[in-house]
C-alpha atoms as a PDB file:
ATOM      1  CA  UNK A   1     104.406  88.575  70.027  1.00  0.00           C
ATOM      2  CA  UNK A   2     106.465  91.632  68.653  1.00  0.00           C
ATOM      3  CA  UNK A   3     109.596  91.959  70.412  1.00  0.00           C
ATOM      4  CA  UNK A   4     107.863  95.777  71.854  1.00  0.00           C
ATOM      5  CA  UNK A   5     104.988  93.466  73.349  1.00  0.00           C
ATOM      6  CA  UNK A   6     107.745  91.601  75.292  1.00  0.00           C
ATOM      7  CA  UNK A   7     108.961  95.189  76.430  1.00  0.00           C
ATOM      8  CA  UNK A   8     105.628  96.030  77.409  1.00  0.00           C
ATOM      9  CA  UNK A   9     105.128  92.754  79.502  1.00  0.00           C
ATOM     10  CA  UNK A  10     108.687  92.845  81.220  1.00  0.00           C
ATOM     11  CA  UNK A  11     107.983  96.361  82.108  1.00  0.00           C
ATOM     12  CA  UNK A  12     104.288  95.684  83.490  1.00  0.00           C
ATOM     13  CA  UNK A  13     105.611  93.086  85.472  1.00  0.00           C
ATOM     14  CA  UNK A  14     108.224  95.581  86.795  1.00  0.00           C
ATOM     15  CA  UNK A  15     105.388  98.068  87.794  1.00  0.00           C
ATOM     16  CA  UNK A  16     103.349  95.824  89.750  1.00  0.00           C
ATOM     17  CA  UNK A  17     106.442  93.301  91.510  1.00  0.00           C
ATOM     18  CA  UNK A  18     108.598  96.297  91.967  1.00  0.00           C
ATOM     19  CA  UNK A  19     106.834  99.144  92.411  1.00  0.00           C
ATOM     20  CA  UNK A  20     103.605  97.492  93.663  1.00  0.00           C
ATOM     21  CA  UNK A  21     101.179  99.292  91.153  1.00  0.00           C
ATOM     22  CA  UNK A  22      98.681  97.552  88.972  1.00  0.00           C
ATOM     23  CA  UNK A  23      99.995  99.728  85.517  1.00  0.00           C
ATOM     24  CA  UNK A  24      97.274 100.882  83.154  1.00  0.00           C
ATOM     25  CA  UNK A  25      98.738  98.877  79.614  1.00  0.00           C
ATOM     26  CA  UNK A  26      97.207 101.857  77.081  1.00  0.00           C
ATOM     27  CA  UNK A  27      99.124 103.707  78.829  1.00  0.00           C
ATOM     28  CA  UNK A  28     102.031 102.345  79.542  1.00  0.00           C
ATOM     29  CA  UNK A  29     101.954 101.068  75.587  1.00  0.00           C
ATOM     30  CA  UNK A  30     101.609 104.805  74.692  1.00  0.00           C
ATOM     31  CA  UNK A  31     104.709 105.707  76.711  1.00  0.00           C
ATOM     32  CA  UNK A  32     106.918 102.790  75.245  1.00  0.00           C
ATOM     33  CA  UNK A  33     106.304 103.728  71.862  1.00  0.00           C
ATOM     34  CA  UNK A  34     106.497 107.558  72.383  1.00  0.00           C
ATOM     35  CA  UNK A  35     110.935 106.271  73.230  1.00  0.00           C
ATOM     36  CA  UNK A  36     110.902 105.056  69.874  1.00  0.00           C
ATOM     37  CA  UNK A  37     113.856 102.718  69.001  1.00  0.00           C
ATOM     38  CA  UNK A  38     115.863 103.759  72.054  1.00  0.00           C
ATOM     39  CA  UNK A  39     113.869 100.935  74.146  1.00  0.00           C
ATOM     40  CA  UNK A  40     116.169  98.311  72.108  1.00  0.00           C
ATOM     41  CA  UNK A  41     119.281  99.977  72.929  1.00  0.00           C
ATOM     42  CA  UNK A  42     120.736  98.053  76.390  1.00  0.00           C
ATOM     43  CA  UNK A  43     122.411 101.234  77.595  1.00  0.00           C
ATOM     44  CA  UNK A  44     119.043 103.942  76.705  1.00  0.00           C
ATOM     45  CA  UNK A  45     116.817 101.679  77.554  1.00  0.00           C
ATOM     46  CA  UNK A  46     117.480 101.999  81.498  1.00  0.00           C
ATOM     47  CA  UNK A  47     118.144 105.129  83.606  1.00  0.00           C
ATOM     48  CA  UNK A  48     120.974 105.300  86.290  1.00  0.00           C
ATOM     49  CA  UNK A  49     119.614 106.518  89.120  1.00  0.00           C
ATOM     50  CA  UNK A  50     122.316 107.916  90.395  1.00  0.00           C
ATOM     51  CA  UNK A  51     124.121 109.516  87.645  1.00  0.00           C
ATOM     52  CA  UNK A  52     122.970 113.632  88.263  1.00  0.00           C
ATOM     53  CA  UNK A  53     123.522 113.680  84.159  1.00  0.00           C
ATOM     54  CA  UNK A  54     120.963 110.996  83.626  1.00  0.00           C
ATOM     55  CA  UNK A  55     118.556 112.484  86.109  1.00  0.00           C
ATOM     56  CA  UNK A  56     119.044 115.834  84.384  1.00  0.00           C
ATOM     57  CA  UNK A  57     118.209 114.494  81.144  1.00  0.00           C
ATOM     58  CA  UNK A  58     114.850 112.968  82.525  1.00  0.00           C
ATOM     59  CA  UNK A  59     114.210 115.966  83.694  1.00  0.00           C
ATOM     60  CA  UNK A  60     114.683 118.255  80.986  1.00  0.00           C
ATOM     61  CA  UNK A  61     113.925 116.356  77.919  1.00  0.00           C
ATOM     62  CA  UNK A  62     110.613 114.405  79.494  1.00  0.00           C
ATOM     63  CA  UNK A  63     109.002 116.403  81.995  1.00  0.00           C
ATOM     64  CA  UNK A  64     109.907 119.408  80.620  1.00  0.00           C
ATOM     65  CA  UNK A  65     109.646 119.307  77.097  1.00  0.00           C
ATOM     66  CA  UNK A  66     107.341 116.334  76.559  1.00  0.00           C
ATOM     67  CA  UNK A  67     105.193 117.242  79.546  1.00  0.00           C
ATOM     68  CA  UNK A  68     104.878 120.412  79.418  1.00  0.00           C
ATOM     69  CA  UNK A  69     105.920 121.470  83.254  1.00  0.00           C
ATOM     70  CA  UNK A  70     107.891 124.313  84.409  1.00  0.00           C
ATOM     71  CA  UNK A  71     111.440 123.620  85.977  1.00  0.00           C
ATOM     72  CA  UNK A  72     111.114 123.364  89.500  1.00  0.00           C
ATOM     73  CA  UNK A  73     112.237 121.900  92.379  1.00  0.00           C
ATOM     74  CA  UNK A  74     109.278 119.922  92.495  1.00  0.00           C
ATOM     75  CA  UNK A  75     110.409 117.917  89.445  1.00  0.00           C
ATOM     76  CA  UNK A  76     113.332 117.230  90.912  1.00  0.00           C
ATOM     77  CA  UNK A  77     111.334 115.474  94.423  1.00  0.00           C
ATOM     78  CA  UNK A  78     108.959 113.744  91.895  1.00  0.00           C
ATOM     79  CA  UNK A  79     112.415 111.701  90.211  1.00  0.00           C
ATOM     80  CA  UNK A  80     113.701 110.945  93.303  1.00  0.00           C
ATOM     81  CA  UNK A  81     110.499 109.768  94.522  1.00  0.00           C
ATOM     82  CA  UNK A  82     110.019 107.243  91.329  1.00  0.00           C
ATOM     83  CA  UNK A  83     113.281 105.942  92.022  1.00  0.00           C
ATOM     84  CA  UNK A  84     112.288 105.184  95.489  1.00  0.00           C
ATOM     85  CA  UNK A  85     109.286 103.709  94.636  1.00  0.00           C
ATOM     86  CA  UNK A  86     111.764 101.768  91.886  1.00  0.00           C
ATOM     87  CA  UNK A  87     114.453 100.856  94.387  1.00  0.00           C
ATOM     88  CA  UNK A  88     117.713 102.165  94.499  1.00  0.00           C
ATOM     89  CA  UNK A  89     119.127  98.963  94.777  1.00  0.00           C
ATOM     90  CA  UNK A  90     117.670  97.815  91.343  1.00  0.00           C
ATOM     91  CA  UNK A  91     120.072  98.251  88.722  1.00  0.00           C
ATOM     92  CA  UNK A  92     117.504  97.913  85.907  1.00  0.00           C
ATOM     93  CA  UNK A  93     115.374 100.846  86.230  1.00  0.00           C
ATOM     94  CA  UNK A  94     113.974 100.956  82.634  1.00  0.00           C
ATOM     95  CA  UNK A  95     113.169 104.336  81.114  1.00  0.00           C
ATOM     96  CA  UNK A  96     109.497 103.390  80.202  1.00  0.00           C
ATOM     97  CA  UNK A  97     108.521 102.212  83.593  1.00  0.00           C
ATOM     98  CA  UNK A  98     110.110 106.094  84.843  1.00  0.00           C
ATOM     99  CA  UNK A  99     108.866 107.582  82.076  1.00  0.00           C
ATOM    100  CA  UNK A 100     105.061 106.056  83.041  1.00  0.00           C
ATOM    101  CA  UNK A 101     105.684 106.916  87.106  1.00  0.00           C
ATOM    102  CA  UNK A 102     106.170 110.582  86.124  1.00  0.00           C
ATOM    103  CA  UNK A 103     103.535 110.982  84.142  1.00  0.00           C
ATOM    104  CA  UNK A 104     101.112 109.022  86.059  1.00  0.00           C
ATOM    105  CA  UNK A 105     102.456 111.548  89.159  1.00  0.00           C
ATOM    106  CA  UNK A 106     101.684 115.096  87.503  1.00  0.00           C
ATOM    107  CA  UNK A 107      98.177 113.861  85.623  1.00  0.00           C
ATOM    108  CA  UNK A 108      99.365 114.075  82.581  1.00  0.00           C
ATOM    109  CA  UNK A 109      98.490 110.960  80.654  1.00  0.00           C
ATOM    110  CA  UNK A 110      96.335 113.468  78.729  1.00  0.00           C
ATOM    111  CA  UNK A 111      99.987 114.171  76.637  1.00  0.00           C
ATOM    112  CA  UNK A 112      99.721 110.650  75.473  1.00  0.00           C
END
């Protein structure tokens, strides 16, 4: 297995034991290699989910721009509502499996 496969695997197992959702793996392959090399980087890899600047940057540069949605504060619930579903507590909220949440939440797997 590629060392992306074992990505895709840790962050599968992530969906369903942490977030209790049975992921769709086209999917959820699409999203991991639409983040390129920044899923081998330790420190882009996650997102802090409590840092407003990381938050902001999910926001602007993945809903926004990759989705296609308007700014509103409705992007703004749907983040906080993936990182609930994520757990606070969990320091290793990996981009992908936020990245996936979103876009599984506005219907718009059709970007991928």
């Amino acid at each position: 297995m590629s060392k992306r496969d074992d990505l895709i695997e840790k962050y599968a197992a992530d969906l369903k034991d942490k977030c209790g959702m049975n992921p769709d793996m086209d999917l959820l392959t699409k999203v991991t290699v639409g983040l390129g090399p920044s899923i081998y980087n330790a420190d882009a890899a996650t997102v802090s989910g409590s840092d407003e600047k990381e938050l902001a940057t999910v926001k602007n540069n993945f809903l926004i721009k990759k989705l296609g949605l308007s700014d509103s504060a409705d992007l703004d619930k749907a983040i906080d509502s993936v990182i609930e579903t994520y757990g606070r507590s969990n320091r290793n909220k990996y981009r992908a499996v936020i990245y996936y949440m979103l876009t599984k939440h506005f219907n718009k797997e059709s970007v991928y």
